[in-house]
PDB file of N, CA and C in Angstrom:
ATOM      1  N   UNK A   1       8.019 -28.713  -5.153  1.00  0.00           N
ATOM      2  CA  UNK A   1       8.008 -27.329  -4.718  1.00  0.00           C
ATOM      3  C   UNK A   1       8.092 -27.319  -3.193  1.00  0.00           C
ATOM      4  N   UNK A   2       9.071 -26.572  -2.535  1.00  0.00           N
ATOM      5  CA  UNK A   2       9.076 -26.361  -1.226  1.00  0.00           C
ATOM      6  C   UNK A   2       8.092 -25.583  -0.963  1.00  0.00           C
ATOM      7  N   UNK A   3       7.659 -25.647   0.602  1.00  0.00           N
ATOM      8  CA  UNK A   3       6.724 -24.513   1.257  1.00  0.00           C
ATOM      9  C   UNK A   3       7.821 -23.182   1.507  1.00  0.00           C
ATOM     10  N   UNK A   4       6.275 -22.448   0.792  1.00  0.00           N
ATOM     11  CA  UNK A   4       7.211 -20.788   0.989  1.00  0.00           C
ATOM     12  C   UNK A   4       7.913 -20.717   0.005  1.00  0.00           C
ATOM     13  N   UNK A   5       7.655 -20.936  -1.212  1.00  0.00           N
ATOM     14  CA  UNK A   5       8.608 -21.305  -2.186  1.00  0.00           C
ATOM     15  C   UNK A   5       7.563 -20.731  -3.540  1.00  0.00           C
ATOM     16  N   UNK A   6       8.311 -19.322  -4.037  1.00  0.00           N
ATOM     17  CA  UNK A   6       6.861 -18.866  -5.172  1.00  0.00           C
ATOM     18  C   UNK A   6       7.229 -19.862  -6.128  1.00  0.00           C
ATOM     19  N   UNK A   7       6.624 -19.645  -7.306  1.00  0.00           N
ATOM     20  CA  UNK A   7       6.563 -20.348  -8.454  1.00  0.00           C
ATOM     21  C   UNK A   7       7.869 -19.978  -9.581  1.00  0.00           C
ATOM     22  N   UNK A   8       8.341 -18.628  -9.745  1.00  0.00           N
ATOM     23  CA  UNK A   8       9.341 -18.615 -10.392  1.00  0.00           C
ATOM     24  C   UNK A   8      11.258 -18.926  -9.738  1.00  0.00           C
ATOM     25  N   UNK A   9      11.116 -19.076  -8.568  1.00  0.00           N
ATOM     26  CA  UNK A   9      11.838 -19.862  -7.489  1.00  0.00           C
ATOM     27  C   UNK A   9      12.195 -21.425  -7.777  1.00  0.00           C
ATOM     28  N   UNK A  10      11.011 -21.478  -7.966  1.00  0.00           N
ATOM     29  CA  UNK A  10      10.794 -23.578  -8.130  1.00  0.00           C
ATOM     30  C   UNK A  10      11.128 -23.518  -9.964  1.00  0.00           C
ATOM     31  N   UNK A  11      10.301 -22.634 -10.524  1.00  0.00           N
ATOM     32  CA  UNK A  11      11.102 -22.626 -11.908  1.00  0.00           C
ATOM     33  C   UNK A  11      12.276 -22.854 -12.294  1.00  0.00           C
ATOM     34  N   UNK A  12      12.754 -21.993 -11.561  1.00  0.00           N
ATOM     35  CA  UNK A  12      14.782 -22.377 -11.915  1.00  0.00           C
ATOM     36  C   UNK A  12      15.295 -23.259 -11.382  1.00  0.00           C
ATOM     37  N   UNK A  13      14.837 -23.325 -10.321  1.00  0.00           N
ATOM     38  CA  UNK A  13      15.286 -24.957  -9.991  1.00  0.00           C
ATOM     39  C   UNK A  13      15.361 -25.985 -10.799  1.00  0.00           C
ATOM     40  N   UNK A  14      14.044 -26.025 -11.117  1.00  0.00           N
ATOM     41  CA  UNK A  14      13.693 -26.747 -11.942  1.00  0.00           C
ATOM     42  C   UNK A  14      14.102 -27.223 -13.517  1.00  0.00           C
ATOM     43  N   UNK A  15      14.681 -25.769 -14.304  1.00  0.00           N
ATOM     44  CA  UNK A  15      15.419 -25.628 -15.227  1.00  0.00           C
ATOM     45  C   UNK A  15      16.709 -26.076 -15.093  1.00  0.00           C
ATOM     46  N   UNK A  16      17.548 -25.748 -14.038  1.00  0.00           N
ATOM     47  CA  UNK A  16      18.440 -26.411 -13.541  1.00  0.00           C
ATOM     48  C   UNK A  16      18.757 -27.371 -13.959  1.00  0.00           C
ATOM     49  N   UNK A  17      17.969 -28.400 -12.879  1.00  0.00           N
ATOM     50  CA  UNK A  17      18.026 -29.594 -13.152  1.00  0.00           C
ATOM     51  C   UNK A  17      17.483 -30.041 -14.294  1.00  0.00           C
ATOM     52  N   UNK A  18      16.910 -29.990 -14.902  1.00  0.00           N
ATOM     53  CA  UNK A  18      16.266 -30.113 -16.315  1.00  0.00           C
ATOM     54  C   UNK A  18      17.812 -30.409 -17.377  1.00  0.00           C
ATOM     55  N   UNK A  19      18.320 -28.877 -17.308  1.00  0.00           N
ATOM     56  CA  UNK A  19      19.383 -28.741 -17.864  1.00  0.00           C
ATOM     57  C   UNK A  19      20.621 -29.532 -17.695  1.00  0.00           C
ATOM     58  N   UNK A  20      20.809 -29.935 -16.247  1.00  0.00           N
ATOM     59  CA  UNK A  20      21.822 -30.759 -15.951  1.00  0.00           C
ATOM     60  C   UNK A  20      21.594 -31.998 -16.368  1.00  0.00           C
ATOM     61  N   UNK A  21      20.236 -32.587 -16.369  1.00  0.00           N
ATOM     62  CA  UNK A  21      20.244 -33.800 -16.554  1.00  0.00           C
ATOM     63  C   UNK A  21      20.151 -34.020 -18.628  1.00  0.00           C
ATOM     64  N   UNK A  22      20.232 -33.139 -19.282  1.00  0.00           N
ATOM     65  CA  UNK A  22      20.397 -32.739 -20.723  1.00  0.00           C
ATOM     66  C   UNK A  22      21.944 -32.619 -20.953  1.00  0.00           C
ATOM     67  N   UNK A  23      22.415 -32.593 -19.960  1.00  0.00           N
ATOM     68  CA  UNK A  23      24.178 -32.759 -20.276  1.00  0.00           C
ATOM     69  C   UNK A  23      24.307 -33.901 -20.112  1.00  0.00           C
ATOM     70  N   UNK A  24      23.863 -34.884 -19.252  1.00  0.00           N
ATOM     71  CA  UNK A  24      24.291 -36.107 -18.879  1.00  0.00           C
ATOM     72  C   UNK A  24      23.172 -36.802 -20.199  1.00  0.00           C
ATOM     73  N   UNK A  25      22.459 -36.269 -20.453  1.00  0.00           N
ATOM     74  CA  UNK A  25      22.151 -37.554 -22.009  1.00  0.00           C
ATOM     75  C   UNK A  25      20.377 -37.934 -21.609  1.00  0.00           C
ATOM     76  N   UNK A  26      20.059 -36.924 -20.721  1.00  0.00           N
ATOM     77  CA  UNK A  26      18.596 -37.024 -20.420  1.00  0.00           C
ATOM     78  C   UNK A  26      17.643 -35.519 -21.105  1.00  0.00           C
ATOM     79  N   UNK A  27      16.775 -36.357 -21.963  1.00  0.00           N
ATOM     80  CA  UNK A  27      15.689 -35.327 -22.408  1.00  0.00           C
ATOM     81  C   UNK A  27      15.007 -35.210 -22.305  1.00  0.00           C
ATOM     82  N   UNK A  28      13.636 -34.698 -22.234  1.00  0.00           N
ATOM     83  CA  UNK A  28      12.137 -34.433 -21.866  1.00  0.00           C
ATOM     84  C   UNK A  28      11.810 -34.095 -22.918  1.00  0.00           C
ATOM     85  N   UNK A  29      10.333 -34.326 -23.195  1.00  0.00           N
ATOM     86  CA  UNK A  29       9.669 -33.973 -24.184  1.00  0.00           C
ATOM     87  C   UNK A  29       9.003 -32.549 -23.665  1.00  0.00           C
ATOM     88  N   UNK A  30       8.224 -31.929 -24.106  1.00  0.00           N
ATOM     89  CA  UNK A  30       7.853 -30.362 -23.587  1.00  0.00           C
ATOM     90  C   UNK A  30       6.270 -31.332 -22.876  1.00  0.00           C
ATOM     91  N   UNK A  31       5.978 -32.473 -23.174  1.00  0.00           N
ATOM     92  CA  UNK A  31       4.532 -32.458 -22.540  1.00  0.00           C
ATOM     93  C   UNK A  31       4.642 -33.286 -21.176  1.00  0.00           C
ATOM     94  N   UNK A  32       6.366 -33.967 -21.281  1.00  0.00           N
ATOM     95  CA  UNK A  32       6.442 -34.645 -19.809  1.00  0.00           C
ATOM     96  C   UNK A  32       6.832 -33.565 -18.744  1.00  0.00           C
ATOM     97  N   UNK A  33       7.849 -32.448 -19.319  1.00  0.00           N
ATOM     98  CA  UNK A  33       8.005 -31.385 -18.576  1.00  0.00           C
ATOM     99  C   UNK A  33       6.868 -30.470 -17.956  1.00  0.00           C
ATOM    100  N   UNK A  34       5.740 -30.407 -18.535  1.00  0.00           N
ATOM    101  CA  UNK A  34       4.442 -29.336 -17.578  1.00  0.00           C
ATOM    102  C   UNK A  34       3.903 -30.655 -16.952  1.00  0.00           C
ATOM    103  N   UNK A  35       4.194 -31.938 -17.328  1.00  0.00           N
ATOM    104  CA  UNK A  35       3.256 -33.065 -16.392  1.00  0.00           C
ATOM    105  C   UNK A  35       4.111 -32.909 -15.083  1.00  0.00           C
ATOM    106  N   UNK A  36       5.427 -32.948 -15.116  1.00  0.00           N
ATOM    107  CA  UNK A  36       6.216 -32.957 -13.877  1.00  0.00           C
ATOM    108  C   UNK A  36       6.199 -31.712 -13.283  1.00  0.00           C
ATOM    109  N   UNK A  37       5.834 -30.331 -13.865  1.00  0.00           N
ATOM    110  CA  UNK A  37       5.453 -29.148 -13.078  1.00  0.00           C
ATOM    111  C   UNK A  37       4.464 -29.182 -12.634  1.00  0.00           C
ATOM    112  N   UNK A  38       3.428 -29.725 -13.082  1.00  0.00           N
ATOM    113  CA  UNK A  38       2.164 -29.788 -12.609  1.00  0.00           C
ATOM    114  C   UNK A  38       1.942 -30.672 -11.400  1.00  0.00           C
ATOM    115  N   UNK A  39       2.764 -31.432 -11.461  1.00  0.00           N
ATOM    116  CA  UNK A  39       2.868 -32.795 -10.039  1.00  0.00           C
ATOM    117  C   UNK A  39       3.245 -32.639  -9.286  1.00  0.00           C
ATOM    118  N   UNK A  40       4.377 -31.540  -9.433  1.00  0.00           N
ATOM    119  CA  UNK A  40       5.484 -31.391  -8.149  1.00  0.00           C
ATOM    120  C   UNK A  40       4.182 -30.165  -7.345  1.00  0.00           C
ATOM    121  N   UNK A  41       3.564 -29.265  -7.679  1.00  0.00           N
ATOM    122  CA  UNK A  41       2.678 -28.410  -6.972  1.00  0.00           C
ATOM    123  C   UNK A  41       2.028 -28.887  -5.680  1.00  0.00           C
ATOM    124  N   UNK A  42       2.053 -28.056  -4.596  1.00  0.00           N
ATOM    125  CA  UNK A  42       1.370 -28.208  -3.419  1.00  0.00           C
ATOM    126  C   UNK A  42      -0.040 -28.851  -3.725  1.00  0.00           C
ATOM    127  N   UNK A  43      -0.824 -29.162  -2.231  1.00  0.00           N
ATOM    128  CA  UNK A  43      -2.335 -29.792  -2.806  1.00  0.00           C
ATOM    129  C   UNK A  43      -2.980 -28.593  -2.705  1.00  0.00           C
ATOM    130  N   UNK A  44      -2.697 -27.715  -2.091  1.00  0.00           N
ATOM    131  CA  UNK A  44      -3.576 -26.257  -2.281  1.00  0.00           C
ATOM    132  C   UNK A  44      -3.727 -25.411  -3.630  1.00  0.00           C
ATOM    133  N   UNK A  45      -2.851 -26.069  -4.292  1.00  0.00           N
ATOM    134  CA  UNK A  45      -2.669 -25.979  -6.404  1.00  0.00           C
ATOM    135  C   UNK A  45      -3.701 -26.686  -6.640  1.00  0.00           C
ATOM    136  N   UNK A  46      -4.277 -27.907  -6.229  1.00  0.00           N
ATOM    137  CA  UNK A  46      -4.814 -28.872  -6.948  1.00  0.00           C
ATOM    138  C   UNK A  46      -5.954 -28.184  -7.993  1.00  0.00           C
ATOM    139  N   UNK A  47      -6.655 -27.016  -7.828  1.00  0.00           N
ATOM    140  CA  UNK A  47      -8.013 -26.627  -8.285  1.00  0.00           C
ATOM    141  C   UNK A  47      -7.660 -26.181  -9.692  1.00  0.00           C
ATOM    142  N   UNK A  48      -6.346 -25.763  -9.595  1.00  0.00           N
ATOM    143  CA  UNK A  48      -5.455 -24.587 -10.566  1.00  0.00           C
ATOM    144  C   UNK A  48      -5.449 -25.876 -11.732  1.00  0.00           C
ATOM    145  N   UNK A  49      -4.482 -27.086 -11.086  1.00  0.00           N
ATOM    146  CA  UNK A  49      -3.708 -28.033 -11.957  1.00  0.00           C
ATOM    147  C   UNK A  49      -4.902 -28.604 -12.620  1.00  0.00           C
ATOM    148  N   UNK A  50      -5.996 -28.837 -11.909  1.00  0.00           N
ATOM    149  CA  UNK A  50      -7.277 -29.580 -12.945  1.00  0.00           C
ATOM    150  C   UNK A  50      -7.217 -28.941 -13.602  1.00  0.00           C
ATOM    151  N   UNK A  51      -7.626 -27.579 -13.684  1.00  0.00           N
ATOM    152  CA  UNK A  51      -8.266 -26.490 -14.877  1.00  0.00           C
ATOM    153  C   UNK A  51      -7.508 -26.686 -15.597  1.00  0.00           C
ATOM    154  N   UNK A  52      -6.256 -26.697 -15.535  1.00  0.00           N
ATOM    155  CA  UNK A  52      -5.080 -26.376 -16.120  1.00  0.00           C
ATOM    156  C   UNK A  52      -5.286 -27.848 -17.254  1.00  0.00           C
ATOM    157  N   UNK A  53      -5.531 -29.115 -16.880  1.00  0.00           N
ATOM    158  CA  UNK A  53      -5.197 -29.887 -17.547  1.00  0.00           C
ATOM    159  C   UNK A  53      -6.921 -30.384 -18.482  1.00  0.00           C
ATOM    160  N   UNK A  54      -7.708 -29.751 -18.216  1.00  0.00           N
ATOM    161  CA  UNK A  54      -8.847 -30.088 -18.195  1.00  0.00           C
ATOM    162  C   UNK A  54      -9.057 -29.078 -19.694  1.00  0.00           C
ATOM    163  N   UNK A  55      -8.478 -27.700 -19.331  1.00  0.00           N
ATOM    164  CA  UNK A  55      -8.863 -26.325 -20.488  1.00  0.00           C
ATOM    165  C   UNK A  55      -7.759 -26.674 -21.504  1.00  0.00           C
ATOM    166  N   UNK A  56      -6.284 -27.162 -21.318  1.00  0.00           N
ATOM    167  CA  UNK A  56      -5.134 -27.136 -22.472  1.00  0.00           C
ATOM    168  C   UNK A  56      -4.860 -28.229 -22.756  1.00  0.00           C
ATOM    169  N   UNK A  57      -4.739 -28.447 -23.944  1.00  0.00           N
ATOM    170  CA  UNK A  57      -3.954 -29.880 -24.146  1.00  0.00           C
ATOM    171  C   UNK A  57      -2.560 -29.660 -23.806  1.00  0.00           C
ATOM    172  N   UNK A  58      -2.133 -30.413 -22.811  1.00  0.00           N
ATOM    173  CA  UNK A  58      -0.909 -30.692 -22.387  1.00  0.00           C
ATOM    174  C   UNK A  58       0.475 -30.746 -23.394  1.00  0.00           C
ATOM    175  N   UNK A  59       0.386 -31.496 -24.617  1.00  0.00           N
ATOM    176  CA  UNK A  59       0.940 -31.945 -25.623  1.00  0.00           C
ATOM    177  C   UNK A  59       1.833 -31.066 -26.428  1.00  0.00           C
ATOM    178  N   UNK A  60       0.625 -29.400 -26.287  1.00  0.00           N
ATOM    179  CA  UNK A  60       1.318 -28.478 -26.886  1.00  0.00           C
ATOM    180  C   UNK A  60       1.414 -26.928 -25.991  1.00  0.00           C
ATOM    181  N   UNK A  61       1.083 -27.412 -24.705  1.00  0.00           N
ATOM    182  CA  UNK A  61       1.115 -25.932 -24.154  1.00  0.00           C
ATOM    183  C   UNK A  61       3.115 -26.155 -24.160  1.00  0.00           C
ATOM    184  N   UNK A  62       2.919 -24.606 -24.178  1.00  0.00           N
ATOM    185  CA  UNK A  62       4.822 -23.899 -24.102  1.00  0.00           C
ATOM    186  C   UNK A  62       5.049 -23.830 -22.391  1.00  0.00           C
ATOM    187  N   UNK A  63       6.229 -24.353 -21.942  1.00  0.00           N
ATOM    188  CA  UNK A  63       6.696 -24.014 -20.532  1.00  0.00           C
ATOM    189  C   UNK A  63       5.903 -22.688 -19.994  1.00  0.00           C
ATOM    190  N   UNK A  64       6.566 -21.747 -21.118  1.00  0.00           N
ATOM    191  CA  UNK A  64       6.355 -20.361 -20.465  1.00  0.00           C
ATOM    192  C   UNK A  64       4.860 -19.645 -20.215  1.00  0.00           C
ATOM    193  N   UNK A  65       4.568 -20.362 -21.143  1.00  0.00           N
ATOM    194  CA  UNK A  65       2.685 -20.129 -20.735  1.00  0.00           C
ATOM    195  C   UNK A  65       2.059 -20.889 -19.461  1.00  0.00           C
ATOM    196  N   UNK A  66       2.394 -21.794 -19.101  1.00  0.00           N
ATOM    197  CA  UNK A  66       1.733 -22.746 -18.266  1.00  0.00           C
ATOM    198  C   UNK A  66       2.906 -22.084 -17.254  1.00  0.00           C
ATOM    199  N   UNK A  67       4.286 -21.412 -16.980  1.00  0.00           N
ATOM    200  CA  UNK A  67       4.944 -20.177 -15.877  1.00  0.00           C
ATOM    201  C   UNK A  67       3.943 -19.148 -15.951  1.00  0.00           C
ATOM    202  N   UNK A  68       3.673 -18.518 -17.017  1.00  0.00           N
ATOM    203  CA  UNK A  68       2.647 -17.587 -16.592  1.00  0.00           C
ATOM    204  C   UNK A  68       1.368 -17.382 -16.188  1.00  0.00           C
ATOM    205  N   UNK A  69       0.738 -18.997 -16.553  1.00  0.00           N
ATOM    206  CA  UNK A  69      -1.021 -19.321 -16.209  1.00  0.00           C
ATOM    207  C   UNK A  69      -0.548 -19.394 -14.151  1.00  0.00           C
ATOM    208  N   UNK A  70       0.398 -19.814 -13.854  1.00  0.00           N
ATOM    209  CA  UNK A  70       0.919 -20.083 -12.626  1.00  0.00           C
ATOM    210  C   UNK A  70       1.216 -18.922 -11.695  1.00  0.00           C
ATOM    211  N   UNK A  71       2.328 -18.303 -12.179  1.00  0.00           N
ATOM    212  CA  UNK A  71       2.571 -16.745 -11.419  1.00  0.00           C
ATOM    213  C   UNK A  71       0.949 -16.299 -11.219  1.00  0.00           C
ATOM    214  N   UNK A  72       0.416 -15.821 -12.491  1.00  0.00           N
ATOM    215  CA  UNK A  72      -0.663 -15.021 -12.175  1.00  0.00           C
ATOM    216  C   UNK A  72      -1.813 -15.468 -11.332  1.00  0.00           C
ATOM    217  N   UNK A  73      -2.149 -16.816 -10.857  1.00  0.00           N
ATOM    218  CA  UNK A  73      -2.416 -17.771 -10.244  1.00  0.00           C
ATOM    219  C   UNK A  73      -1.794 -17.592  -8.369  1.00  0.00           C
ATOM    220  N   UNK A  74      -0.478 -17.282  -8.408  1.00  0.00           N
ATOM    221  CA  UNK A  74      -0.174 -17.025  -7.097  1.00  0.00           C
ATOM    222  C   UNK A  74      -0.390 -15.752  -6.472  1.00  0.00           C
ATOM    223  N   UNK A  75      -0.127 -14.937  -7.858  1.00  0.00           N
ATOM    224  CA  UNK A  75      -0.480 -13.533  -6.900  1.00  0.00           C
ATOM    225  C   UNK A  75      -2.058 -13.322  -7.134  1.00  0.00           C
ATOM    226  N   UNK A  76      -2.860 -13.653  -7.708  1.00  0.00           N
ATOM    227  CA  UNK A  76      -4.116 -13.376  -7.281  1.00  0.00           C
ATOM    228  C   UNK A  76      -4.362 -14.481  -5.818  1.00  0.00           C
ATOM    229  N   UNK A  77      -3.274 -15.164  -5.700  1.00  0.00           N
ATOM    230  CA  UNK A  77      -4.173 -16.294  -4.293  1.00  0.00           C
ATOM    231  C   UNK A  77      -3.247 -15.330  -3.261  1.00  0.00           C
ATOM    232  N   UNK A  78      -2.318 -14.397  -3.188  1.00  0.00           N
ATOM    233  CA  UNK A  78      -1.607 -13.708  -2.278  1.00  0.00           C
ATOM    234  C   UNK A  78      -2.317 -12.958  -1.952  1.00  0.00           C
ATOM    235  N   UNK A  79      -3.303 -11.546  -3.153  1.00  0.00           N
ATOM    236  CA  UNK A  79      -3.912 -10.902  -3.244  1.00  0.00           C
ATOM    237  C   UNK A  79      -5.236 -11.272  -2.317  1.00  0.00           C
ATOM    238  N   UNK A  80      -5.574 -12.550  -2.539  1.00  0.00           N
ATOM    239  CA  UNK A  80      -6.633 -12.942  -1.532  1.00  0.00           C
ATOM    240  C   UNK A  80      -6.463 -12.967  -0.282  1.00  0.00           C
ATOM    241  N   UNK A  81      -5.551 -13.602  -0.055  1.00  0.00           N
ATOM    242  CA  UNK A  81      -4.587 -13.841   1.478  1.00  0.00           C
ATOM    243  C   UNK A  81      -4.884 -12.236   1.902  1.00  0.00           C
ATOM    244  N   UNK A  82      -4.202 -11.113   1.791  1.00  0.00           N
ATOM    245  CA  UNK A  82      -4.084  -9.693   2.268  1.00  0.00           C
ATOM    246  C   UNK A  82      -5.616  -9.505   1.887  1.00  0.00           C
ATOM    247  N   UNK A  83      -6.554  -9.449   1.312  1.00  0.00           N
ATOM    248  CA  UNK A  83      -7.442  -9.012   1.689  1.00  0.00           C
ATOM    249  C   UNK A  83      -8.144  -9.599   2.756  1.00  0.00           C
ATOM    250  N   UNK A  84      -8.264 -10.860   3.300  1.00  0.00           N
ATOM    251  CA  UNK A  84      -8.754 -11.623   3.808  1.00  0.00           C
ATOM    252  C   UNK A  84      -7.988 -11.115   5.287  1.00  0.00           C
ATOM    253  N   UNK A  85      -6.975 -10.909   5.136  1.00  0.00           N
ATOM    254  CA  UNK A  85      -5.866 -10.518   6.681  1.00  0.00           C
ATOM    255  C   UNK A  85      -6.634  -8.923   7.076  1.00  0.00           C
ATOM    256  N   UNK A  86      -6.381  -7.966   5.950  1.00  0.00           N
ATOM    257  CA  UNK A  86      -7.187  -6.907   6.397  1.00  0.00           C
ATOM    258  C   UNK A  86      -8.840  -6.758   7.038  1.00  0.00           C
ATOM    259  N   UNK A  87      -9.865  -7.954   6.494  1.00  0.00           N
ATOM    260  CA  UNK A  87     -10.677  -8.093   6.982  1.00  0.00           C
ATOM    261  C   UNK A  87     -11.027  -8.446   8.379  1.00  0.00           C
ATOM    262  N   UNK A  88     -10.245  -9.146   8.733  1.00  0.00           N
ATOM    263  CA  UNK A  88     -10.245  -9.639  10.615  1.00  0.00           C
ATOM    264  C   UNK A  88     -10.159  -8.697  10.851  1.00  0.00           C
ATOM    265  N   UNK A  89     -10.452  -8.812  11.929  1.00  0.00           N
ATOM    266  CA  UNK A  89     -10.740  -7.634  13.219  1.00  0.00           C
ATOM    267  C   UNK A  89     -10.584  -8.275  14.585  1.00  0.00           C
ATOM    268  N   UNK A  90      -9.918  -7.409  15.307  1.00  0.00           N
ATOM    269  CA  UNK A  90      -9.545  -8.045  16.548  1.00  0.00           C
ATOM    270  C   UNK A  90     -10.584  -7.420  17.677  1.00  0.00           C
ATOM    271  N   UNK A  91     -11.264  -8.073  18.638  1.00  0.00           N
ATOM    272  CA  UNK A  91     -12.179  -7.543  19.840  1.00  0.00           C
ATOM    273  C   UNK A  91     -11.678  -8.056  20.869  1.00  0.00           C
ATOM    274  N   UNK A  92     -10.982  -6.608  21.372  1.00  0.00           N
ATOM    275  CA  UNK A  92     -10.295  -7.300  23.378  1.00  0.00           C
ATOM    276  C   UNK A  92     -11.315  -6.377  24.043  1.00  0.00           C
ATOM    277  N   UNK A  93     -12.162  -6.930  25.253  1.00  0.00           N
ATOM    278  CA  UNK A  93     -13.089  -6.977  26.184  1.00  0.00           C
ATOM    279  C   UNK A  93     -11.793  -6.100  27.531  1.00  0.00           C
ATOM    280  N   UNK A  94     -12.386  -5.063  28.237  1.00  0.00           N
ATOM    281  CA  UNK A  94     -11.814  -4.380  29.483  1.00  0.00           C
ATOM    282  C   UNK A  94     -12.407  -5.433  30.136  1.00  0.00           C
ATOM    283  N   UNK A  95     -11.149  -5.863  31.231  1.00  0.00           N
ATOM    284  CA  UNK A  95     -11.410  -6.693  32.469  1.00  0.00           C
ATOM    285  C   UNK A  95     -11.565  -6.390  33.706  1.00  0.00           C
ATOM    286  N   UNK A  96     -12.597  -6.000  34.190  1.00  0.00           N
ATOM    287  CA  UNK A  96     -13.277  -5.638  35.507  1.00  0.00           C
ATOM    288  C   UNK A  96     -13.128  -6.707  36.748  1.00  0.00           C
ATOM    289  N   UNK A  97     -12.919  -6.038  38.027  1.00  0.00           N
ATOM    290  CA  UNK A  97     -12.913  -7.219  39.124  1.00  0.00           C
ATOM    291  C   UNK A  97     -13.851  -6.809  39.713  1.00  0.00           C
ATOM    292  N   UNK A  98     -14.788  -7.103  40.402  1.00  0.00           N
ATOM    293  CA  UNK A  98     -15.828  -6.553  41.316  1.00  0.00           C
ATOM    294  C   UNK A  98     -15.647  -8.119  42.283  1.00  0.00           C
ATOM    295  N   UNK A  99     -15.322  -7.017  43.951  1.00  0.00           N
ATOM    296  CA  UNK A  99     -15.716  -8.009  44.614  1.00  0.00           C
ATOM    297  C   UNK A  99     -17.369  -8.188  45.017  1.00  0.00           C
ATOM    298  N   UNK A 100     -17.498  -9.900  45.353  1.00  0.00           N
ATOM    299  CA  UNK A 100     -19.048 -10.100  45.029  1.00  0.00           C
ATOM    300  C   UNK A 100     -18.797 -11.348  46.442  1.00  0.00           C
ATOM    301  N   UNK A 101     -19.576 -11.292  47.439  1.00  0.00           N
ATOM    302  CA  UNK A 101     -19.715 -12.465  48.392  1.00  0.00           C
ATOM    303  C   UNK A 101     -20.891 -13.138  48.178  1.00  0.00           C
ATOM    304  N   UNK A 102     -21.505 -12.652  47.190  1.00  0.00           N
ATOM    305  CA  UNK A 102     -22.860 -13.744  47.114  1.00  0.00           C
ATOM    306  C   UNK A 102     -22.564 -14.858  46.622  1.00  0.00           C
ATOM    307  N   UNK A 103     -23.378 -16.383  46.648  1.00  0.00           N
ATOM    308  CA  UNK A 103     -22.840 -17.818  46.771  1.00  0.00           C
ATOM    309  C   UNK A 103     -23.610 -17.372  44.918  1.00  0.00           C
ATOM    310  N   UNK A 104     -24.434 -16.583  44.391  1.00  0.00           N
ATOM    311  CA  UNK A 104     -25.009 -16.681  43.010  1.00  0.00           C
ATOM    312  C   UNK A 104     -24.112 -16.506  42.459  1.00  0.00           C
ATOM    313  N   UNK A 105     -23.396 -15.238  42.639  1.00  0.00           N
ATOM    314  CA  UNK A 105     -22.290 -15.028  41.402  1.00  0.00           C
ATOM    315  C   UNK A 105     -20.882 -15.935  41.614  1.00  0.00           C
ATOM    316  N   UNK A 106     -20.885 -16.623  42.770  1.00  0.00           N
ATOM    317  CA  UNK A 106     -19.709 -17.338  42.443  1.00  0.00           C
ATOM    318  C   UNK A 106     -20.157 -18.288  42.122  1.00  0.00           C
ATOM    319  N   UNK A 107     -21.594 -19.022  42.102  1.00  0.00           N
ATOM    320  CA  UNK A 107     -21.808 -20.401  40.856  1.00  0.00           C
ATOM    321  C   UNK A 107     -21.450 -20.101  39.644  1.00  0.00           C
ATOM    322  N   UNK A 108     -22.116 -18.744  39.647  1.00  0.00           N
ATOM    323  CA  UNK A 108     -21.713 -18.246  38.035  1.00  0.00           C
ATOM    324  C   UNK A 108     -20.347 -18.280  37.557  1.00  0.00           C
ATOM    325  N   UNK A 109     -19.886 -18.013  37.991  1.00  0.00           N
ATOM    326  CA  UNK A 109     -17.994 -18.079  38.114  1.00  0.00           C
ATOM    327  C   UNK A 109     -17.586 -19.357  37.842  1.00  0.00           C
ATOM    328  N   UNK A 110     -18.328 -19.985  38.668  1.00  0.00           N
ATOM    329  CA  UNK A 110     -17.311 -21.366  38.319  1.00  0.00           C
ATOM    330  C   UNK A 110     -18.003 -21.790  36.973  1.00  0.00           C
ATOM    331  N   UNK A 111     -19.319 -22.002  36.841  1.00  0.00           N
ATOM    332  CA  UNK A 111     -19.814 -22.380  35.845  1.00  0.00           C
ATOM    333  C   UNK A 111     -19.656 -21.869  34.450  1.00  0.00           C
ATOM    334  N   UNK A 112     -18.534 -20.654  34.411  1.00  0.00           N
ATOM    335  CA  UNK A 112     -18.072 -19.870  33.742  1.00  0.00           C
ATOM    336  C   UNK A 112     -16.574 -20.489  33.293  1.00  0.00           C
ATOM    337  N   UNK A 113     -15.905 -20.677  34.545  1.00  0.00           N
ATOM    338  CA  UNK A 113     -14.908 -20.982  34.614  1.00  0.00           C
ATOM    339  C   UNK A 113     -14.571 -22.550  33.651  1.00  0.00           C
ATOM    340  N   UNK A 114     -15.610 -23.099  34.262  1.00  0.00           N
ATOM    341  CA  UNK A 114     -15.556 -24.772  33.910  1.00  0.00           C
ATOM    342  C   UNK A 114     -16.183 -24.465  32.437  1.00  0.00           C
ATOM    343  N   UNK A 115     -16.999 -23.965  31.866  1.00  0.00           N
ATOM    344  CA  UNK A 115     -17.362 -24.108  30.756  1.00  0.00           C
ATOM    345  C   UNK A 115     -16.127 -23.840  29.906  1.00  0.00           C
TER     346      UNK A 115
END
């Protein structure tokens, strides 16, 4: 799976090639095909792909279920993303100059500065 790349994107790709290599005399079984979807996933999947292999037996889940345990999987982690973006908050400080000749506030300054 490329970065920036949703899940039904990498699907067809994936079918694709699947398919092409089924003309040339190459087959998959349905349980090597979700092992190789499941592998190709980013490491930020990893939490998804345990569950995933931990709750189903591999052997007999259908493509299209283990596409849909996935989609719904990205947009609730998108869904998180935008809430999480709306939550920040930005704080810009007004910048004041005051001239100051005392030797205190310019320690402070530097010691400001250097920190």
């Amino acid at each position: 799976m490329h970065d920036n790349e949703n899940i039904s994107d990498m699907f067809t790709r994936f079918t694709t090639i699947i398919n092409s290599l089924k003309n040339l005399g190459k087959s998959y079984s349905n349980q090597e095909l979700v092992r190789k979807i499941l592998r190709c996933l980013p490491k930020s999947w990893t939490p998804k792909v345990t569950a995933i292999e931990e709750a189903k037996d591999l052997s007999t889940l259908p493509l299209e279920q283990l596409l849909g345990s996935l989609m719904t999987h990205e947009t609730t982690m998108k869904n998180h993303e935008n809430v999480e973006v709306k939550k920040k908050k930005t704080i810009a400080f007004k910048a004041s100059k005051e001239d100051s000749e005392s030797d205190e506030d310019g320690d402070v300054a530097l010691i400001t500065f250097q920190f």
